[in-house]
C-alpha atoms as a PDB file:
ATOM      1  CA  UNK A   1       0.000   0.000   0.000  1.00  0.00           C
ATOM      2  CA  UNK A   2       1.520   3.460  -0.845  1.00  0.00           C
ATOM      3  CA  UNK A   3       1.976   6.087   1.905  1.00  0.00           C
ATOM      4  CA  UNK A   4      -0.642   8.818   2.111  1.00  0.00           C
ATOM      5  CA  UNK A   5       1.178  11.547   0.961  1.00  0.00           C
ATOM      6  CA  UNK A   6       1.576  14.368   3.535  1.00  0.00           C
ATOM      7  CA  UNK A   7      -0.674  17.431   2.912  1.00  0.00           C
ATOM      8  CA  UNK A   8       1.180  20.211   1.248  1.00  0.00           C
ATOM      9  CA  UNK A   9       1.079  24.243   1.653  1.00  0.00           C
ATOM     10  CA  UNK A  10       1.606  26.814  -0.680  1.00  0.00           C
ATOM     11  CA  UNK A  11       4.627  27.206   0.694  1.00  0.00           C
ATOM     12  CA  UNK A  12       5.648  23.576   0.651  1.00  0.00           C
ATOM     13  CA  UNK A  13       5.133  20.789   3.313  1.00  0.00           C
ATOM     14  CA  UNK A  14       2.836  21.238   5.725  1.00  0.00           C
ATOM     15  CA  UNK A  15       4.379  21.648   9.122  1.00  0.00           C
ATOM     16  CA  UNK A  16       4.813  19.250  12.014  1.00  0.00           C
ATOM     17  CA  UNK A  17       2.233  19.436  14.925  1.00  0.00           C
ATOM     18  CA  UNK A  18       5.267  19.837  17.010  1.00  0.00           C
ATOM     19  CA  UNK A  19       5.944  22.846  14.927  1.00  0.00           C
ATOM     20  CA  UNK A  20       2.768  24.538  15.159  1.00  0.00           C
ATOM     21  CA  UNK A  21       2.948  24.001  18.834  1.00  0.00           C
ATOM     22  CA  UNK A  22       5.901  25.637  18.477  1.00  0.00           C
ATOM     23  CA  UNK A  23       4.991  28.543  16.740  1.00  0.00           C
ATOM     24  CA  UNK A  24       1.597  28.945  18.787  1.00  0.00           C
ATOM     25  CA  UNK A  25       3.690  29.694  21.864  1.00  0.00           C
ATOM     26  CA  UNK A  26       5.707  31.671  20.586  1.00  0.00           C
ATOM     27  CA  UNK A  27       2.492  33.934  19.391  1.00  0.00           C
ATOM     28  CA  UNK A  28       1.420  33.558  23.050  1.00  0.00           C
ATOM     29  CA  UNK A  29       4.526  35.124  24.131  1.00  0.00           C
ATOM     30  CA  UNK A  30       4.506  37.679  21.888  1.00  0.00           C
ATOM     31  CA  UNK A  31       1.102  38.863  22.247  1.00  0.00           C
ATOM     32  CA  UNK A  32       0.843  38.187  26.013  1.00  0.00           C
ATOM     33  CA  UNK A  33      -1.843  38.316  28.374  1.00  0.00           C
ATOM     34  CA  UNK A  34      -2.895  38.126  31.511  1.00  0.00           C
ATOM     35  CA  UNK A  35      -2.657  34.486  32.476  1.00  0.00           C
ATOM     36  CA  UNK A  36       0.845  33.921  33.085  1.00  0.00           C
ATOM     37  CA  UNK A  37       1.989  37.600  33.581  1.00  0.00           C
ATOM     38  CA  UNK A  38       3.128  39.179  36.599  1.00  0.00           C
ATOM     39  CA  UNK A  39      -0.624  40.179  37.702  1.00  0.00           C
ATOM     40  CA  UNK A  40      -2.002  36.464  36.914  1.00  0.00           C
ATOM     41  CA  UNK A  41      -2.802  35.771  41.453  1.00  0.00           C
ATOM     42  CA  UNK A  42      -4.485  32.576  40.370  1.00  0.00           C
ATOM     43  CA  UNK A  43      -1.668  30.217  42.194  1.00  0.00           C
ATOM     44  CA  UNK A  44      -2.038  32.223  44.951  1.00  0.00           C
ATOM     45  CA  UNK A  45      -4.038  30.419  48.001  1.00  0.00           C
ATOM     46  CA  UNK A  46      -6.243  33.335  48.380  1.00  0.00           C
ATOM     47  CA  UNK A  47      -7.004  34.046  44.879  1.00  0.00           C
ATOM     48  CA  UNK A  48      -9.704  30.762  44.096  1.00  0.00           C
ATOM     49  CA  UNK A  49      -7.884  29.439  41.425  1.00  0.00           C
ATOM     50  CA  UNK A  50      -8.990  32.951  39.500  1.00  0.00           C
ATOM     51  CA  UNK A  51      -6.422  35.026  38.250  1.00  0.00           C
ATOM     52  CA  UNK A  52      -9.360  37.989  37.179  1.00  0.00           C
ATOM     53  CA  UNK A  53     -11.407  37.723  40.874  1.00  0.00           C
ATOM     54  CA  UNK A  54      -8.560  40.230  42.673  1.00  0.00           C
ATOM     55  CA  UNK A  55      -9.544  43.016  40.603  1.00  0.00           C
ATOM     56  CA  UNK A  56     -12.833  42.120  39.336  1.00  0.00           C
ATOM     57  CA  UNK A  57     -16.068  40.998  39.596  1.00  0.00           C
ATOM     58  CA  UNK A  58     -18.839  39.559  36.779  1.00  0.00           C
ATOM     59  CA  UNK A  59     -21.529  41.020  38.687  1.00  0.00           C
ATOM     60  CA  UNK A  60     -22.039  45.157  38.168  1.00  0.00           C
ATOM     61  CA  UNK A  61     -24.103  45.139  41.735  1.00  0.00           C
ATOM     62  CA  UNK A  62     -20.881  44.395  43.565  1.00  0.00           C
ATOM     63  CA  UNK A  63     -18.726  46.384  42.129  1.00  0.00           C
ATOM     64  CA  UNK A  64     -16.718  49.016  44.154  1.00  0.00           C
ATOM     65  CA  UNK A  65     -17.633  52.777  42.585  1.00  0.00           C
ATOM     66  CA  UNK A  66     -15.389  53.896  40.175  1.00  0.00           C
ATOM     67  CA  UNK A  67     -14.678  54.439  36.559  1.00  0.00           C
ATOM     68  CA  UNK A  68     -13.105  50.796  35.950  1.00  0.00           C
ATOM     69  CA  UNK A  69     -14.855  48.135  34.921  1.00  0.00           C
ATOM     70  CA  UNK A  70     -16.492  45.947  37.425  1.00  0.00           C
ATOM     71  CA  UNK A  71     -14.149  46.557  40.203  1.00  0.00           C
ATOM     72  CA  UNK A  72     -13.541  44.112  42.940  1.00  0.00           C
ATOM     73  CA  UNK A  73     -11.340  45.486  45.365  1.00  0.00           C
ATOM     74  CA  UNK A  74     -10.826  47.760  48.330  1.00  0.00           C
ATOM     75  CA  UNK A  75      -9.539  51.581  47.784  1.00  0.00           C
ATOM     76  CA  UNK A  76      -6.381  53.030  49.045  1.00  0.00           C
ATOM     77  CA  UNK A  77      -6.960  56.170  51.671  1.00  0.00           C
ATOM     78  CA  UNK A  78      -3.363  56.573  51.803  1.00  0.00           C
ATOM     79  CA  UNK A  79      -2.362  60.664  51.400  1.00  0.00           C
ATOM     80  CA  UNK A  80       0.765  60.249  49.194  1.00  0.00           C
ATOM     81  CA  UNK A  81       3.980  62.844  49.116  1.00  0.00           C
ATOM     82  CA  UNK A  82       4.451  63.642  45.943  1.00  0.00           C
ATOM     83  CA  UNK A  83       6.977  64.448  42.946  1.00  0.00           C
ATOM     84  CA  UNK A  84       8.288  67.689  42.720  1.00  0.00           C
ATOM     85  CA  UNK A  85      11.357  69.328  40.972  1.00  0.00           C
ATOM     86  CA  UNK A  86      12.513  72.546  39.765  1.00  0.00           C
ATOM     87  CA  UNK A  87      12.882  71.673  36.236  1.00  0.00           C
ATOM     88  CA  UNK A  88       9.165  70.530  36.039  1.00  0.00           C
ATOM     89  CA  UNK A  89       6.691  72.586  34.906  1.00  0.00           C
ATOM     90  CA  UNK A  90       3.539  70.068  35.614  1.00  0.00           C
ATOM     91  CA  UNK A  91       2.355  70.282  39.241  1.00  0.00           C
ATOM     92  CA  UNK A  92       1.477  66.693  40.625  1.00  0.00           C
ATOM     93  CA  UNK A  93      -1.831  65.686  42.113  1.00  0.00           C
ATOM     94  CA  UNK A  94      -3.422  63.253  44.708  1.00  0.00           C
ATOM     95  CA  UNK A  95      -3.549  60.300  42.527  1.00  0.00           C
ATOM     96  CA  UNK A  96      -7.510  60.774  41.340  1.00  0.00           C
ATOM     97  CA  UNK A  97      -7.495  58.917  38.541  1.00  0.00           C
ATOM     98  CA  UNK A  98      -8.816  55.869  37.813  1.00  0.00           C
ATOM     99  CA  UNK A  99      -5.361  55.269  36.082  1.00  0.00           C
ATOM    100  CA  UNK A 100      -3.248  55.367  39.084  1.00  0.00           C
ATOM    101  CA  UNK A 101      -5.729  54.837  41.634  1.00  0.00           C
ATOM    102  CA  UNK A 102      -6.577  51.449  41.037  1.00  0.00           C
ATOM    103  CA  UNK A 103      -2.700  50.732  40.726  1.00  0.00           C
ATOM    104  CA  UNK A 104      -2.195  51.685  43.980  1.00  0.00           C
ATOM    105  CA  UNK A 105      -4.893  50.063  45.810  1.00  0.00           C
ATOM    106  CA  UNK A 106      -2.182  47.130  45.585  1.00  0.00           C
ATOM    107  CA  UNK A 107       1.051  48.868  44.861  1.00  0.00           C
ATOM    108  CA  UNK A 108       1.159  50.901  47.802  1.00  0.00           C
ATOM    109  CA  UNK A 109       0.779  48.655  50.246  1.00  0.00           C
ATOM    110  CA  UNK A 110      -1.960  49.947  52.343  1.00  0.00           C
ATOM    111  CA  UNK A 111      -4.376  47.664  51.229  1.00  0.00           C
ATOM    112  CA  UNK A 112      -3.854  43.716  51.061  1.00  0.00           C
ATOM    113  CA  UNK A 113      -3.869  41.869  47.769  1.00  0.00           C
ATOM    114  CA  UNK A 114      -6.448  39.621  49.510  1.00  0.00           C
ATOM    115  CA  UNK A 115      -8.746  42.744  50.038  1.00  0.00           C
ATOM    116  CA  UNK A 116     -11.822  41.962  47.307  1.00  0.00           C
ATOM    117  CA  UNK A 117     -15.425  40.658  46.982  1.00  0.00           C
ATOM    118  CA  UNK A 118     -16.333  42.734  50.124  1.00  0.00           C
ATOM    119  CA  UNK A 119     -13.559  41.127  52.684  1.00  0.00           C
ATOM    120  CA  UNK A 120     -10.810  42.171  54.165  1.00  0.00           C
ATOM    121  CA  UNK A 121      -7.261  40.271  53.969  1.00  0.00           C
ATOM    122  CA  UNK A 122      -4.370  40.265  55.258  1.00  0.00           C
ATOM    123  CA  UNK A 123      -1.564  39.448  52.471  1.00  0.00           C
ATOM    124  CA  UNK A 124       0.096  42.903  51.352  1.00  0.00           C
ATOM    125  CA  UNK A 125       2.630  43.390  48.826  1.00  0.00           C
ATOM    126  CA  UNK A 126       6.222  43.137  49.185  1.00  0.00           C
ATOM    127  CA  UNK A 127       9.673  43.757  47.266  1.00  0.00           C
ATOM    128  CA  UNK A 128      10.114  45.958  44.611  1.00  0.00           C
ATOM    129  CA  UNK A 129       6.885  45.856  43.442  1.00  0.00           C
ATOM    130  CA  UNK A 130       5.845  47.484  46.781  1.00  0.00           C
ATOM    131  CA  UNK A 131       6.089  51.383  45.868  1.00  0.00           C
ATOM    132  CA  UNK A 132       4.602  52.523  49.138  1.00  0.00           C
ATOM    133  CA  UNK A 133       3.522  56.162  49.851  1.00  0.00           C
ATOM    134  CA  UNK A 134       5.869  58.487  48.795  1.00  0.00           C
ATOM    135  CA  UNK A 135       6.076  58.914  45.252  1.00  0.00           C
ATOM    136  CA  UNK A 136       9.319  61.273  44.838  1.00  0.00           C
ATOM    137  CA  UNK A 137      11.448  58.299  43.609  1.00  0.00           C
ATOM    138  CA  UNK A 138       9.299  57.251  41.355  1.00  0.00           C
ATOM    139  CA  UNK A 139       8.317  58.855  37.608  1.00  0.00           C
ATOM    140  CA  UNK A 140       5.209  61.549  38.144  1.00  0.00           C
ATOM    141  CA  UNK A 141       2.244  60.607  38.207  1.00  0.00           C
ATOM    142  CA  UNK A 142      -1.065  62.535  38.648  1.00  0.00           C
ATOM    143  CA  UNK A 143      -0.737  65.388  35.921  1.00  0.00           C
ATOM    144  CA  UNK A 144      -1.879  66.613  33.280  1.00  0.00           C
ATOM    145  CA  UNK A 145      -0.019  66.286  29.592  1.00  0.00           C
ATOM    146  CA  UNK A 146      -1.064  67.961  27.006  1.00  0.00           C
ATOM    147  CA  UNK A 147      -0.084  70.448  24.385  1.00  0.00           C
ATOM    148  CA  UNK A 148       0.197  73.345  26.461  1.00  0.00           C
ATOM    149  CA  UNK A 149       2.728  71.817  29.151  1.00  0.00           C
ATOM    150  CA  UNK A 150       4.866  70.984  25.985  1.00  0.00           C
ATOM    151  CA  UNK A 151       4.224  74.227  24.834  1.00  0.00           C
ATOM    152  CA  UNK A 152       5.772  75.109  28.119  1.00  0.00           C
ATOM    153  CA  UNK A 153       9.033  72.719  28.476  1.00  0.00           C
ATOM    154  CA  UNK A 154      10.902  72.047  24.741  1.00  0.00           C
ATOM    155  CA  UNK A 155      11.660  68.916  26.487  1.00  0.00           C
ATOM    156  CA  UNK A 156       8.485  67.536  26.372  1.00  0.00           C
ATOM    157  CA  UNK A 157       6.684  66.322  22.325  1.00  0.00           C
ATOM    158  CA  UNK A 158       3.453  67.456  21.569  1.00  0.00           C
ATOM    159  CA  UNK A 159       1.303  64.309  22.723  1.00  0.00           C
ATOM    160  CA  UNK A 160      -1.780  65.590  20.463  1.00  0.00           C
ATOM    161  CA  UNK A 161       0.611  65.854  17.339  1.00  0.00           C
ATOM    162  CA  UNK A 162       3.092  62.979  18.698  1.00  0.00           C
ATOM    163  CA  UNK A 163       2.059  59.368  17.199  1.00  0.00           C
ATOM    164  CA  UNK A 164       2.798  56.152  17.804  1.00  0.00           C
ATOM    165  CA  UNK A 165       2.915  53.022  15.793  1.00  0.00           C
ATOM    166  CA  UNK A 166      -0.838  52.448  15.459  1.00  0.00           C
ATOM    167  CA  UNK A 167      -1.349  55.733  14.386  1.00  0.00           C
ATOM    168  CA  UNK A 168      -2.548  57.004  17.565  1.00  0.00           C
ATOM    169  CA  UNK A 169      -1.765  59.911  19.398  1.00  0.00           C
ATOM    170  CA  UNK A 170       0.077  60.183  22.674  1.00  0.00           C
ATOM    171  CA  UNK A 171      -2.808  61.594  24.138  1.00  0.00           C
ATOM    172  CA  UNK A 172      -5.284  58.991  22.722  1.00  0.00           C
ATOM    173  CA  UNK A 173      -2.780  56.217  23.110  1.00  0.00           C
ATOM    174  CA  UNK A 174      -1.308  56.639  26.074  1.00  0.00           C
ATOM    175  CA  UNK A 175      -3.022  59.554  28.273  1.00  0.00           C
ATOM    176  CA  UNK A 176      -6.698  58.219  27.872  1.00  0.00           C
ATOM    177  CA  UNK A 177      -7.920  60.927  25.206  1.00  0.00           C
ATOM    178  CA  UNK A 178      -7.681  63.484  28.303  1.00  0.00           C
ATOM    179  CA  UNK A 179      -3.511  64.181  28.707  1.00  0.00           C
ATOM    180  CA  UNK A 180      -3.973  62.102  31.884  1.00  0.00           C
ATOM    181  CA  UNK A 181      -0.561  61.049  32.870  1.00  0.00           C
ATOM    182  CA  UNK A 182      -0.888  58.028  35.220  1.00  0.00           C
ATOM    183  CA  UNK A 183       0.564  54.440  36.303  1.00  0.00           C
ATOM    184  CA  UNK A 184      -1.406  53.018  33.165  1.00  0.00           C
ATOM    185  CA  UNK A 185       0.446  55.438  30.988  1.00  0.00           C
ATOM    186  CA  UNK A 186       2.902  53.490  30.515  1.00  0.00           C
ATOM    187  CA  UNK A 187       2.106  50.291  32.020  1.00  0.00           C
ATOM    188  CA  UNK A 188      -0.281  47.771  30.361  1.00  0.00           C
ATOM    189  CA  UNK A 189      -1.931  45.539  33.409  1.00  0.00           C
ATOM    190  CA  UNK A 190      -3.115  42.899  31.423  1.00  0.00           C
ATOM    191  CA  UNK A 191       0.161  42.570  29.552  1.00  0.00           C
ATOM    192  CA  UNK A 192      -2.192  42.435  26.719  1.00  0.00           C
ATOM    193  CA  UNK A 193       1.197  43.154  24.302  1.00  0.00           C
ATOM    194  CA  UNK A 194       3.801  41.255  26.266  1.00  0.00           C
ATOM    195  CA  UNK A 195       6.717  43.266  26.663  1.00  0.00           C
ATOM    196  CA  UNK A 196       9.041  43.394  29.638  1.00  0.00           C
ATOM    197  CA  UNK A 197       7.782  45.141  33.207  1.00  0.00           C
ATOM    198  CA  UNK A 198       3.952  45.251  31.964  1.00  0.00           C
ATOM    199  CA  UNK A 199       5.145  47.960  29.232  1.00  0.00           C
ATOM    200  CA  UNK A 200       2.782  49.454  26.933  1.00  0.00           C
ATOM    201  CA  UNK A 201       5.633  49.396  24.268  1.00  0.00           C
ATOM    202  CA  UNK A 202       9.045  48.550  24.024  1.00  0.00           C
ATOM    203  CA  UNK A 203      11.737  50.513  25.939  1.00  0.00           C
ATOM    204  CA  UNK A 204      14.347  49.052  24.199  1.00  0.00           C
ATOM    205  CA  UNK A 205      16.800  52.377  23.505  1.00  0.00           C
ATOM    206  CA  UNK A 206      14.845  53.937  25.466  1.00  0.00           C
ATOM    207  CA  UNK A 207      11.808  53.868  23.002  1.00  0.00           C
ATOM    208  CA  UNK A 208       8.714  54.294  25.339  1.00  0.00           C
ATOM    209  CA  UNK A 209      10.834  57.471  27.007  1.00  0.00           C
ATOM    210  CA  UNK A 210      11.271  59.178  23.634  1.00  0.00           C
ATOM    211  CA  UNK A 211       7.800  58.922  22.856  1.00  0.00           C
ATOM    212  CA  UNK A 212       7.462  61.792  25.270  1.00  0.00           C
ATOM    213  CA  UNK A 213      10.457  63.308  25.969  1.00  0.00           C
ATOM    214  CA  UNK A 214      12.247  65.038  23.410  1.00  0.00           C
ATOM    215  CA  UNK A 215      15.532  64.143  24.415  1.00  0.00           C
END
């Protein structure tokens, strides 16, 4: 009996199973997401198996009141001391925004990661990731970017005018269509495009800096 003869591609042979496996985690990789990522709590004992439950919830009813969607947890109350320098001409907030504020109801470390559905834990965050209070050592947060601060500092690209690889604009992009700067600015929680540190974009040479600052 002859040998059925293995399916062929426009390109040629048709791969291996072993080689689509291998090419279907590499697309996993490079597109991410939140199941694996740094902010996937589902091996935690506390988390019920559920790496989405810390942050949200499926039902609107429960959710705490704010401008995310469906969210699970506990606020922050913490007053925070702020950024400030000579050289900048923003001025710094209380972290309002939905942006940043639902950042730091973990990332501060007033509130345990355990805090959500409604109880109370007792399992805060630790290490680097722990940022704390004070906010001087880390990049400001809390202002407002927009073509008039660049207008202000030369240092600074227009975000309305700036664009990034999608065709977006800074502001759009990056500063939620309001020149918003926040945690989620630059940071991509879901790790919905899989780069390094939960980036929105590479930072390879410094990329994701440059998109901003006209260095």
């Amino acid at each position: 009996m002859r040998p059925v003869a293995q399916r062929r591609t426009r390109w040629g042979a048709a791969p291996s199973v072993s080689a689509l496996l291998i090419c279907l985690a590499a697309c996993l990789r490079a597109h991410g997401g939140i199941v694996g990522s740094a902010h996937d709590f589902s091996s935690k004992p506390w988390s019920r198996g559920e790496p989405c439950a810390a942050c949200h919830t499926p039902h609107e009813g429960n959710a705490a009141a704010s401008r995310a969607p469906i969210w699970n947890r506990a606020f922050s109350t913490a007053s925070y001391v702020l950024y400030s320098s000579s050289t900048m001409e923003a001025t710094p907030s209380q972290p309002a925004h939905y942006g940043s504020r639902l950042c730091l109801s973990c990332h501060d470390g007033t509130v345990a990661l355990d805090s959500f559905g409604g109880e109370r834990g007792s399992s805060y965050i630790s290490g680097r990731a722990r940022v704390g209070t004070d906010l001087r050592a880390m990049h400001p947060i809390g202002i407002i970017y927009d073509a008039a601060l660049a207008a202000a500092d030369p240092r600074l690209h227009n975000p309305d005018a700036r664009t990034m690889a999608s065709g977006e604009s800074v502001t759009k992009a990056l500063l939620y269509g309001t020149g918003n700067l926040e945690c989620g600015s630059c940071h991509d929680v879901h790790n919905e495009r899989g780069f390094p540190k939960l980036l929105r974009t590479s930072n390879e040479r410094s990329a994701l800096c440059l998109t901003c600052h006209n260095m």
